[in-house]
Protein backbone atom coordinates (compact mmCIF):
# COMPACT_ATOMS: atom_id res chain seq x y z
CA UNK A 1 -142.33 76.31 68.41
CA UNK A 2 -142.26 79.28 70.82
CA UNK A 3 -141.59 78.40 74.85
CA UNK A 4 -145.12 79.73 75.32
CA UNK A 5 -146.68 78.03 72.62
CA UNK A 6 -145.23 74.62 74.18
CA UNK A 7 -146.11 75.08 77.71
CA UNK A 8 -150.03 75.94 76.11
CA UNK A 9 -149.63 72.70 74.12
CA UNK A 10 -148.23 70.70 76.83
CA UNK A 11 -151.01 71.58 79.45
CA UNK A 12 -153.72 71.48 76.50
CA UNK A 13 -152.38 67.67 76.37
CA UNK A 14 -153.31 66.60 80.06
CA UNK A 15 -156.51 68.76 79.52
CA UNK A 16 -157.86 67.05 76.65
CA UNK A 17 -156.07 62.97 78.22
CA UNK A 18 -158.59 64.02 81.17
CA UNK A 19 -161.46 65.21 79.00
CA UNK A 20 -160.88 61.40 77.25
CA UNK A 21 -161.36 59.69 79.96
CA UNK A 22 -164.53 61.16 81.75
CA UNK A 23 -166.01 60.83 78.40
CA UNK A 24 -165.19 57.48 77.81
CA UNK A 25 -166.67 56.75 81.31
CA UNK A 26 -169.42 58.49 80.81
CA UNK A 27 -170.75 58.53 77.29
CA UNK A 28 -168.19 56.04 76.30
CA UNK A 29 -165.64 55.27 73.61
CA UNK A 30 -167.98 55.75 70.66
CA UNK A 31 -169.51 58.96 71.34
CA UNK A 32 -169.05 61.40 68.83
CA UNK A 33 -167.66 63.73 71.64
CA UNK A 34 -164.86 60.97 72.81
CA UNK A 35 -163.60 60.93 69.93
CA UNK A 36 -163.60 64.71 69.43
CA UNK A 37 -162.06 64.85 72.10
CA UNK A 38 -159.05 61.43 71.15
CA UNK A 39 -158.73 63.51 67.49
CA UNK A 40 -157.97 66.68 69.05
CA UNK A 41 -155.42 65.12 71.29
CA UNK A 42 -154.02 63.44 68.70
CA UNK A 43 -153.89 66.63 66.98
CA UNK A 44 -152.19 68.74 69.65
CA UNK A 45 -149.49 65.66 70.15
CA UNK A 46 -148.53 66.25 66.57
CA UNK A 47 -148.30 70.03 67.07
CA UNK A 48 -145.80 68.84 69.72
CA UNK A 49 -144.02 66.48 67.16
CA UNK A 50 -144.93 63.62 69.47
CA UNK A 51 -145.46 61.21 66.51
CA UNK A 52 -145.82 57.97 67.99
CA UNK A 53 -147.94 59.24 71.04
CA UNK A 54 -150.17 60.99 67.70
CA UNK A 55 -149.87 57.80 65.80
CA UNK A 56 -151.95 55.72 68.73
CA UNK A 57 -154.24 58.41 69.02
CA UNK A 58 -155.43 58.77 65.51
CA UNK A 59 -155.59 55.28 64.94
CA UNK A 60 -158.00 55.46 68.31
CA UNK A 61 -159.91 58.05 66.04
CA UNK A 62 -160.08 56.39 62.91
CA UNK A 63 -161.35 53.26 64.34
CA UNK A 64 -163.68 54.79 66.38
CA UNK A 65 -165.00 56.97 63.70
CA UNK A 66 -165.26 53.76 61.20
CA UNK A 67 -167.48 52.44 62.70
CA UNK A 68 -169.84 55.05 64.03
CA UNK A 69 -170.02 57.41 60.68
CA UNK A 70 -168.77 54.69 58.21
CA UNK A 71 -165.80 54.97 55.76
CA UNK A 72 -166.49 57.89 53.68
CA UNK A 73 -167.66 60.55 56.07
CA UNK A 74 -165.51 63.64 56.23
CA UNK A 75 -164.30 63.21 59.88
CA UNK A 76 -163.24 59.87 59.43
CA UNK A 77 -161.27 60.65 56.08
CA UNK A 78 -159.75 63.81 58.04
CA UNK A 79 -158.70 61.15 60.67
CA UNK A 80 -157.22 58.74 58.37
CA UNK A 81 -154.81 62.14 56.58
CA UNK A 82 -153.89 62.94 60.58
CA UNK A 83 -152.77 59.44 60.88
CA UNK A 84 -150.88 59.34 57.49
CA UNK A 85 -149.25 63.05 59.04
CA UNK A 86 -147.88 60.91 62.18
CA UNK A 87 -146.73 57.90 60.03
CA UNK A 88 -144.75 59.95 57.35
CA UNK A 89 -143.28 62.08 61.00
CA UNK A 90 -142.33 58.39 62.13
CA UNK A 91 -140.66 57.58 58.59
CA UNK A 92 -143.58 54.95 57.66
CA UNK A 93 -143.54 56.59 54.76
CA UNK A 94 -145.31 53.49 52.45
CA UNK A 95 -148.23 53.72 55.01
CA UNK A 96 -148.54 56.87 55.15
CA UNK A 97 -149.07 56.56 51.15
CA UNK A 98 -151.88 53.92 52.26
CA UNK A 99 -153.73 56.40 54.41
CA UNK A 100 -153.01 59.13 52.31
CA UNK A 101 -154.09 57.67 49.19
CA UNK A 102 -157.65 56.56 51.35
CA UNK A 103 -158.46 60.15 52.31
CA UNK A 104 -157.59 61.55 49.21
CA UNK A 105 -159.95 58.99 47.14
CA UNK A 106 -162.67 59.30 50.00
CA UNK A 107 -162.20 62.61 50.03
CA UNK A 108 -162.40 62.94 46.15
CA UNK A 109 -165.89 61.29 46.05
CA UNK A 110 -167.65 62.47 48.13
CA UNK A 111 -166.56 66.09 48.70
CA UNK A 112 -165.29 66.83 45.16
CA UNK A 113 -161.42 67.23 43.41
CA UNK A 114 -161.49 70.94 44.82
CA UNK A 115 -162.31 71.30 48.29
CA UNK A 116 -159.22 71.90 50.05
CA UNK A 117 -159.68 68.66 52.10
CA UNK A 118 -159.00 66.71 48.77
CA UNK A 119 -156.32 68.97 47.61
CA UNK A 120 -155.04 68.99 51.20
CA UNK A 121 -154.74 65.10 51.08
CA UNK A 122 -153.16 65.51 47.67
CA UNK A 123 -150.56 67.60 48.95
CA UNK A 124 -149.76 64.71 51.22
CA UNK A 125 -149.88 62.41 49.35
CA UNK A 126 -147.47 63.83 46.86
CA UNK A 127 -145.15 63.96 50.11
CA UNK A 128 -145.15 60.23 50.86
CA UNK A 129 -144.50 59.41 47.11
CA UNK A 130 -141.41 61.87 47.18
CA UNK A 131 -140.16 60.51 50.13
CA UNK A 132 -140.33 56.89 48.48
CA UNK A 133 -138.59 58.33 45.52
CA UNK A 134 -141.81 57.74 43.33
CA UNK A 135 -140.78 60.89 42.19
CA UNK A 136 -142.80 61.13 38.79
CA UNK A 137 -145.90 59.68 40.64
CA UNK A 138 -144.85 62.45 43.60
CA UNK A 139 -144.61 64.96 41.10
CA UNK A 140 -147.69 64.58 39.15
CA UNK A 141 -149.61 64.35 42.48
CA UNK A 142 -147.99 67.85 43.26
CA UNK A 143 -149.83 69.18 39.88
CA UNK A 144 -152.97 68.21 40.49
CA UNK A 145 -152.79 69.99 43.78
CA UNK A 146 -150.94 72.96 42.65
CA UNK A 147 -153.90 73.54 39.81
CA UNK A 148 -156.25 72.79 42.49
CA UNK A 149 -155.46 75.33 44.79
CA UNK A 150 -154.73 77.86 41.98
CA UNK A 151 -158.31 77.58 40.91
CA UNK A 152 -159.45 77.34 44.67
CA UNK A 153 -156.61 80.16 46.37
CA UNK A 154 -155.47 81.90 43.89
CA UNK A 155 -152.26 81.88 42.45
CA UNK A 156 -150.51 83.80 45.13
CA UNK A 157 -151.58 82.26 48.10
CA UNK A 158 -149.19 80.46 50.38
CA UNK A 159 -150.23 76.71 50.46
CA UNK A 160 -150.42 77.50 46.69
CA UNK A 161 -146.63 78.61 46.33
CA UNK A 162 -145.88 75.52 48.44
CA UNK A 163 -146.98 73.29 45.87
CA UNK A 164 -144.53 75.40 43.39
CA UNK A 165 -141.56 74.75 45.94
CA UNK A 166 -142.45 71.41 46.26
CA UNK A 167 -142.76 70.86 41.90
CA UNK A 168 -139.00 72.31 42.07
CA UNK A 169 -137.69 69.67 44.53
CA UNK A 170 -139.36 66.63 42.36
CA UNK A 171 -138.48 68.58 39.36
CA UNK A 172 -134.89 68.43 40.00
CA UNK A 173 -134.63 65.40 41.52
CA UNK A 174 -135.52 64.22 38.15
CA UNK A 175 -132.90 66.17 36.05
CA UNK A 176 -135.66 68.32 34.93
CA UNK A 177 -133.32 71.11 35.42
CA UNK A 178 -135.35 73.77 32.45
CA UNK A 179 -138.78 72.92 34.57
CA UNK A 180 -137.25 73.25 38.24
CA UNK A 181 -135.93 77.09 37.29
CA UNK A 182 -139.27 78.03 35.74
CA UNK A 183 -141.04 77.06 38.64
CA UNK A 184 -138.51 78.74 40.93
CA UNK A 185 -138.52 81.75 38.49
CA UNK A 186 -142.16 81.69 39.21
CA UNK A 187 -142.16 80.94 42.71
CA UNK A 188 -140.31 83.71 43.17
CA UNK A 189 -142.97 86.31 40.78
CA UNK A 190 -145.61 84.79 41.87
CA UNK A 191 -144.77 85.31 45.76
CA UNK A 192 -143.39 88.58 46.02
CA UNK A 193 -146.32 90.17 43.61
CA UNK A 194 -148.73 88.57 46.24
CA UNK A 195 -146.78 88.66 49.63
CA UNK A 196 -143.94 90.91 49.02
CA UNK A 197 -140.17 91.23 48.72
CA UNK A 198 -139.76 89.37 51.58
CA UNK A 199 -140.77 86.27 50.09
CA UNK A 200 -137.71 86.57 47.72
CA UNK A 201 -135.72 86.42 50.86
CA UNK A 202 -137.59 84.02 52.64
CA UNK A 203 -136.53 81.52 49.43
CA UNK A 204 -132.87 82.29 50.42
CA UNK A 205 -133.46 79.84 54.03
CA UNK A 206 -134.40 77.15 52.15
CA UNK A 207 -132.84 74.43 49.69
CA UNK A 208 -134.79 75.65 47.34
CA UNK A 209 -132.11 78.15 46.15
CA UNK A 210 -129.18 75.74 46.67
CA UNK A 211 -131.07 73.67 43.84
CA UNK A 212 -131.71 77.12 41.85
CA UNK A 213 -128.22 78.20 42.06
CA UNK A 214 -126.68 74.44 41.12
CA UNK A 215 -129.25 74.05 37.84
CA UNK A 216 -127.73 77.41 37.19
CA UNK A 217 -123.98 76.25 37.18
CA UNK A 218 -125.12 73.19 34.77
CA UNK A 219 -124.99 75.63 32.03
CA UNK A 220 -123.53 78.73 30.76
CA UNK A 221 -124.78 82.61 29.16
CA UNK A 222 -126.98 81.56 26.21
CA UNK A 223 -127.28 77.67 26.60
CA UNK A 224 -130.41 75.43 27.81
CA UNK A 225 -129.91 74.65 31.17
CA UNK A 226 -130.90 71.39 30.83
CA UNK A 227 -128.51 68.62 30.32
CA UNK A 228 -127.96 67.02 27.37
């Protein structure tokens, strides 16, 4: 994060602690603007990577919004993904999965298996499992999002290729050596037809191409690169 974009955060932190508490003294800790106001600062302390700060703030959120909209409304499932964001940031990563998996089902229901909340919530999801190493449940969680947002996005769009990148981690992780190139293979197409030859180069910065360039050496000119 830029020096400028941390001093904004940082001062849009005490705004939004004071804007807490005259609404909690005025309208009071229910009111749909308090807690506005608690998710937004939750939000902004995990911009910051403040996770535990987040963590108490969310869970302010969620509780609040529980019991004022009920279980299933949007808001409240949004709240309950923000709080599984600061528990996988604090290494919780099993209740993470817990909120994750609630705002993904919520979400599911009542706002259907492709609005990008769900998928969003997928995503996530998939995250917790792979950190876990529930990497086949991780992985098919990362499908279902990846075919979400390719009928929602497009095929090109980023949060779509980061499902792809994400597939070639669980992928390998799993010996699946043949699958983790394709999907590298068409990471790579796939991003540089929509974004550009920079994307190719982008790749390089990540471990993405250290696991491309290994599945390579497991095999030589003419031979499956998968193991046998």
């Amino acid at each position: 994060m830029a020096l400028l974009d941390q001093k904004k955060f940082e001062e849009a932190v005490i705004t939004y602690r004071r804007a807490v508490g005259s609404m909690e003294r005025a309208l009071g800790p229910d009111h749909p603007f308090t807690l506005e106001s608690i998710n937004m600062l939750g939000e902004i302390l995990l911009d910051l990577r403040k996770y535990e700060e987040a963590e108490v703030m969310c869970r302010r959120a969620l509780a609040g919004r529980e019991r004022t909209l009920g279980l299933l409304h949007r808001d409240t499932l949004l709240s309950a993904n923000n709080l599984g964001v600061a528990l996988c940031n604090e290494r919780k990563h099993y209740e993470a999965e817990v909120m994750y998996r609630r705002a993904f089902l919520g979400a599911e229901e009542m706002l259907g298996v492709d609005h990008q909340d769900t998928l969003l919530c997928i995503y996530n999801l998939a995250g917790a499992l792979y950190k876990q190493g529930k990497y086949y449940e991780a992985e098919m969680m990362y499908w279902r999002a990846l075919a979400g947002r390719e009928r929602v996005l497009g095929p090109g769009h980023p949060h779509t290729l980061r499902c792809i990148i994400k597939l070639v981690a669980v992928l390998y992780d799993q010996k699946k050596f043949g699958a983790a190139e394709t999907m590298y293979q068409r990471a790579v197409t796939e991003g540089e037809q929509a974004l550009g030859p920079d994307y190719r180069e982008g790749l390089k910065n990540t471990s993405c191409l250290a696991m491309f360039l290994q599945i390579r050496g497991l095999g030589t000119a003419g031979e499956s690169v998968l193991p046998k």
